[in-house]
C-alpha atoms as a PDB file:
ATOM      1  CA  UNK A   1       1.264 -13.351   6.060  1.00  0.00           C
ATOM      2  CA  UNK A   2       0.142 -10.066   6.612  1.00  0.00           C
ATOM      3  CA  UNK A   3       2.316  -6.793   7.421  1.00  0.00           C
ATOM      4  CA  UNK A   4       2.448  -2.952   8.180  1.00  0.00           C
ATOM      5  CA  UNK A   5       2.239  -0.280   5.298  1.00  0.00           C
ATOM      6  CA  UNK A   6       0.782   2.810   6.795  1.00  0.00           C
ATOM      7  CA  UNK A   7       3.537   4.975   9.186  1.00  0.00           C
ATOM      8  CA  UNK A   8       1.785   3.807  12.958  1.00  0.00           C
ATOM      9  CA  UNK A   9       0.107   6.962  13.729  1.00  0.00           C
ATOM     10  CA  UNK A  10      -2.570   5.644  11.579  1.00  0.00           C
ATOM     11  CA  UNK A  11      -4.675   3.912  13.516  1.00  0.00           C
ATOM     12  CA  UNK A  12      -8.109   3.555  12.227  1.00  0.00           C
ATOM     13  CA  UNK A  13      -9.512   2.739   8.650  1.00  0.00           C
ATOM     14  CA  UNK A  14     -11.178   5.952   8.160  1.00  0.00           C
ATOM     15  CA  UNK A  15      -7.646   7.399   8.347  1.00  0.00           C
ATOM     16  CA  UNK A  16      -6.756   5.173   5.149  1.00  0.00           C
ATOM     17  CA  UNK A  17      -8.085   7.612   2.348  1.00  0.00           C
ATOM     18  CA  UNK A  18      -6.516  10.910   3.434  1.00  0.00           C
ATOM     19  CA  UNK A  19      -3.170   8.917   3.868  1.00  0.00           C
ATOM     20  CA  UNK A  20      -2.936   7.319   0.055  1.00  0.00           C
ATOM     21  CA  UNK A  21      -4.173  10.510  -1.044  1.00  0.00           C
ATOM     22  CA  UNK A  22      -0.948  12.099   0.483  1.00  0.00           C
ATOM     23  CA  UNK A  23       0.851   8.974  -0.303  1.00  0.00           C
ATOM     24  CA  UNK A  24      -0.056   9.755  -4.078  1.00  0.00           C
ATOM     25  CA  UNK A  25       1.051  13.074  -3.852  1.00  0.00           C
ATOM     26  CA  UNK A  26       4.245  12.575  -2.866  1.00  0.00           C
ATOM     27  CA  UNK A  27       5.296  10.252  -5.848  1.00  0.00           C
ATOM     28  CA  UNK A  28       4.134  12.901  -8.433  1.00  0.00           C
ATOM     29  CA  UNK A  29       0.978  11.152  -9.151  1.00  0.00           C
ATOM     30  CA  UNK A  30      -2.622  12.586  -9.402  1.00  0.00           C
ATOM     31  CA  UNK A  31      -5.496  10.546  -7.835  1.00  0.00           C
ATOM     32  CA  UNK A  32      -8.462   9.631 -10.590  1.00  0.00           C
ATOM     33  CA  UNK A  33     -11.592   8.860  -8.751  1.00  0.00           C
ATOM     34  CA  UNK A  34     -12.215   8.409  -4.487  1.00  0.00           C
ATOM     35  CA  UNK A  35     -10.495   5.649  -2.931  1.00  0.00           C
ATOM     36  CA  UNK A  36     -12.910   3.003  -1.676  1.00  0.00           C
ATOM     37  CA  UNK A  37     -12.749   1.245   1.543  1.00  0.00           C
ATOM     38  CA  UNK A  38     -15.051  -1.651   1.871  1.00  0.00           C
ATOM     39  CA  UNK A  39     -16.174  -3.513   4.907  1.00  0.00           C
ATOM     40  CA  UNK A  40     -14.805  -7.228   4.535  1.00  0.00           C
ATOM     41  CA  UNK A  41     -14.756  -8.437   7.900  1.00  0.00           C
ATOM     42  CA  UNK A  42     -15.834 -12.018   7.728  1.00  0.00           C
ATOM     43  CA  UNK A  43     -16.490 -14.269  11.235  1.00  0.00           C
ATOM     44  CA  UNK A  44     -13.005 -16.242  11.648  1.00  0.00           C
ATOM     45  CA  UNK A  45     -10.922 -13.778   9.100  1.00  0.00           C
ATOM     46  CA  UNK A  46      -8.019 -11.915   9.459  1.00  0.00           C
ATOM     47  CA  UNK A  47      -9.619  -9.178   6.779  1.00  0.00           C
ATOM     48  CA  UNK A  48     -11.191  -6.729   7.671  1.00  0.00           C
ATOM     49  CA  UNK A  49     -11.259  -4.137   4.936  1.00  0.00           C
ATOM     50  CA  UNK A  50     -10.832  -4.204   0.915  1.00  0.00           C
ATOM     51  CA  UNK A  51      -8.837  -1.167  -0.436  1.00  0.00           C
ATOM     52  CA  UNK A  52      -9.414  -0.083  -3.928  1.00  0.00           C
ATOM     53  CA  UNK A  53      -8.476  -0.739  -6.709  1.00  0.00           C
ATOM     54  CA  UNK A  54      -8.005   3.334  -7.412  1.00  0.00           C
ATOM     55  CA  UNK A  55      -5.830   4.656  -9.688  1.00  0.00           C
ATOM     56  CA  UNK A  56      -2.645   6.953  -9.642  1.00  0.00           C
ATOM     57  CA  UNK A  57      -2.124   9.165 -13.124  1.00  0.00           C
ATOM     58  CA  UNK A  58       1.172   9.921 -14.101  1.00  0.00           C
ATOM     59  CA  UNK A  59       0.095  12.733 -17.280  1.00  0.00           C
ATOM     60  CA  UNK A  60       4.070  13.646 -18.081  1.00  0.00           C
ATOM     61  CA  UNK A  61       4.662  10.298 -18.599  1.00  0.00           C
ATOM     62  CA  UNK A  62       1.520   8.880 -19.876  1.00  0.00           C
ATOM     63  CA  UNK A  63       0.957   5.931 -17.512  1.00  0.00           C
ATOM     64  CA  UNK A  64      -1.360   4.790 -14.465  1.00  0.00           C
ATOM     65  CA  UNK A  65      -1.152   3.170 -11.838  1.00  0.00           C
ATOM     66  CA  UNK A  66      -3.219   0.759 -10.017  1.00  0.00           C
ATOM     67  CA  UNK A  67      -3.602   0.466  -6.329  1.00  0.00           C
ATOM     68  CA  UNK A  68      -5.481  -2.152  -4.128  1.00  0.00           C
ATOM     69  CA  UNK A  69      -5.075  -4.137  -1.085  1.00  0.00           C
ATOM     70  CA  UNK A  70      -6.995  -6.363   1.695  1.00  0.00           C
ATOM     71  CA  UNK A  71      -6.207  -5.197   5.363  1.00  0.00           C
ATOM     72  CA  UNK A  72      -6.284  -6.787   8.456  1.00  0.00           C
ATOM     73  CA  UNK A  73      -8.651  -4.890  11.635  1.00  0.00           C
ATOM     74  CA  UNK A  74      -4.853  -3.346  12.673  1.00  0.00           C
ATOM     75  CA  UNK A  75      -4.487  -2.128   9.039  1.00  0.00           C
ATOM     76  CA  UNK A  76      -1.638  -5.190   8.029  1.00  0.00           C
ATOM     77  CA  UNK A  77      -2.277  -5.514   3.745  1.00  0.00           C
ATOM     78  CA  UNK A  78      -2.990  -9.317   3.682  1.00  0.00           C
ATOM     79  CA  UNK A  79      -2.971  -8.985  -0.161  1.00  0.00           C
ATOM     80  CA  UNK A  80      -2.121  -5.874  -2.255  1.00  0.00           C
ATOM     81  CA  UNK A  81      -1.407  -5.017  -5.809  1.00  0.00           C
ATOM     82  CA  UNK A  82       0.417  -2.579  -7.883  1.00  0.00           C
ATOM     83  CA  UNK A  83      -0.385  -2.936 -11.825  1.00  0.00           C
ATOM     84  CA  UNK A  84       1.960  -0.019 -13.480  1.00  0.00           C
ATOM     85  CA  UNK A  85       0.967   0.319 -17.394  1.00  0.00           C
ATOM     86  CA  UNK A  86       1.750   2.681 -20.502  1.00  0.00           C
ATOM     87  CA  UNK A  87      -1.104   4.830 -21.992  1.00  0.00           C
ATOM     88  CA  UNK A  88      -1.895   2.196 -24.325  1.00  0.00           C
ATOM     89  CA  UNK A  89      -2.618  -0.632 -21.233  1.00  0.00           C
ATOM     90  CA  UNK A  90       0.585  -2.194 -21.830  1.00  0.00           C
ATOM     91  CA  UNK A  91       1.948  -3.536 -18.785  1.00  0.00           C
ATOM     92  CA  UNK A  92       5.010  -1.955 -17.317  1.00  0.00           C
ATOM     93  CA  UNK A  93       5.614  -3.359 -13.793  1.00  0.00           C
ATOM     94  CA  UNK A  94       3.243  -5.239 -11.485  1.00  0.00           C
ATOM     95  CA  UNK A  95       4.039  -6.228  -8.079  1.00  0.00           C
ATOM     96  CA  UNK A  96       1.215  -8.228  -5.658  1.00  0.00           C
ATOM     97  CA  UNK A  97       0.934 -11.344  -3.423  1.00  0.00           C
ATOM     98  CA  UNK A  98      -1.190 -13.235  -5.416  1.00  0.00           C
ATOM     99  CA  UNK A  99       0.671 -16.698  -6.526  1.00  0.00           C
ATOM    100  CA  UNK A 100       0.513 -17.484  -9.999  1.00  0.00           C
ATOM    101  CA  UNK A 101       1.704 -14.233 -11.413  1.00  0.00           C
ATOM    102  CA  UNK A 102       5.755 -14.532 -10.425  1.00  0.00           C
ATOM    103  CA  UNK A 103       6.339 -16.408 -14.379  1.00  0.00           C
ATOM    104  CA  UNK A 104       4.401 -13.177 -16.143  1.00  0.00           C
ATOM    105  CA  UNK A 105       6.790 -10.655 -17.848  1.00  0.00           C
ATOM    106  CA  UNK A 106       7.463  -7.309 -15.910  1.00  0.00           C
ATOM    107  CA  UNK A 107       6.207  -8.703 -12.121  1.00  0.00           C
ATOM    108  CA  UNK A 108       7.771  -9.270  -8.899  1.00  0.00           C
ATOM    109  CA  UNK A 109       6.618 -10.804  -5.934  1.00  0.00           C
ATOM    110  CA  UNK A 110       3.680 -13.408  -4.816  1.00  0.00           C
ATOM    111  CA  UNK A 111       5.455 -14.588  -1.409  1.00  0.00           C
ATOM    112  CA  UNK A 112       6.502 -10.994   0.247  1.00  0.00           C
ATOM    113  CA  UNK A 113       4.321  -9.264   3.112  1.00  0.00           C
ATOM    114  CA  UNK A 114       3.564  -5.981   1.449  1.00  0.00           C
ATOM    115  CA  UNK A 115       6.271  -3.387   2.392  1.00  0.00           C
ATOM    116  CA  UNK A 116       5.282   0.184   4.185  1.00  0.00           C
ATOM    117  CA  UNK A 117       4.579   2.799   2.069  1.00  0.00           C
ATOM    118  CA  UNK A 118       7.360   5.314   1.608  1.00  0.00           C
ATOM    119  CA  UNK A 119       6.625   8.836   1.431  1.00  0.00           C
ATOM    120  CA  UNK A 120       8.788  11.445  -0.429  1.00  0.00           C
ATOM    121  CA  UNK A 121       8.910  14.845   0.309  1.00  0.00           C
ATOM    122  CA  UNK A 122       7.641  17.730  -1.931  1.00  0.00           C
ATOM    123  CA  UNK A 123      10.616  19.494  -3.326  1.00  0.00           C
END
């Protein structure tokens, strides 16, 4: 099951950095490294490109984020993952597609398409 996460304007992979770099922005966060996009595109697969994993810093708070998802040629996420954790690795939150991780303490999903990225304004 795959689904939309990028507002439709975006239209092409090389389109995908800039946009989760504005994306990360938006929530506070500060980028630590480049976001990768790899080539995945397989004969007789939906994906098409590998996301990530990159991270989002949160300083003030001491935690990190980590980002990464599979996308379909039309940009749908396939798979994704969001791994939230403290300064000292302890996980906070995690929320991905990937079945086997609904019984583990502090995550949420495995069987939803990934949902659109929301974007906050700058106050």
């Amino acid at each position: 099951m795959s689904a939309p996460i990028f507002p439709q304007r975006i239209r092409t992979i090389d389109e995908v950095p800039d946009v989760l770099a504005k994306w990360v922005g938006t929530v506070a966060g500060e980028m630590r490294g480049d976001v990768q996009v790899r080539d995945a595109t397989m004969a007789g697969r939906a994906l098409a490109y590998l996301v990530g994993p990159f991270q989002v810093a949160f300083p003030y708070a001491g935690t990190t984020l980590t980002v990464s998802t599979a996308l379909t040629a039309t940009l749908e996420a396939v798979k994704y993952a969001f791994d939230f954790r403290d300064v000292d690795g302890t996980l906070i939150w995690r929320e991905d597609n990937h079945a086997g991780h609904e019984a583990a303490a502090g995550t949420t999903g495995t069987s939803r398409p990934a949902r659109p990225l929301a974007f906050r304004r700058n106050r």
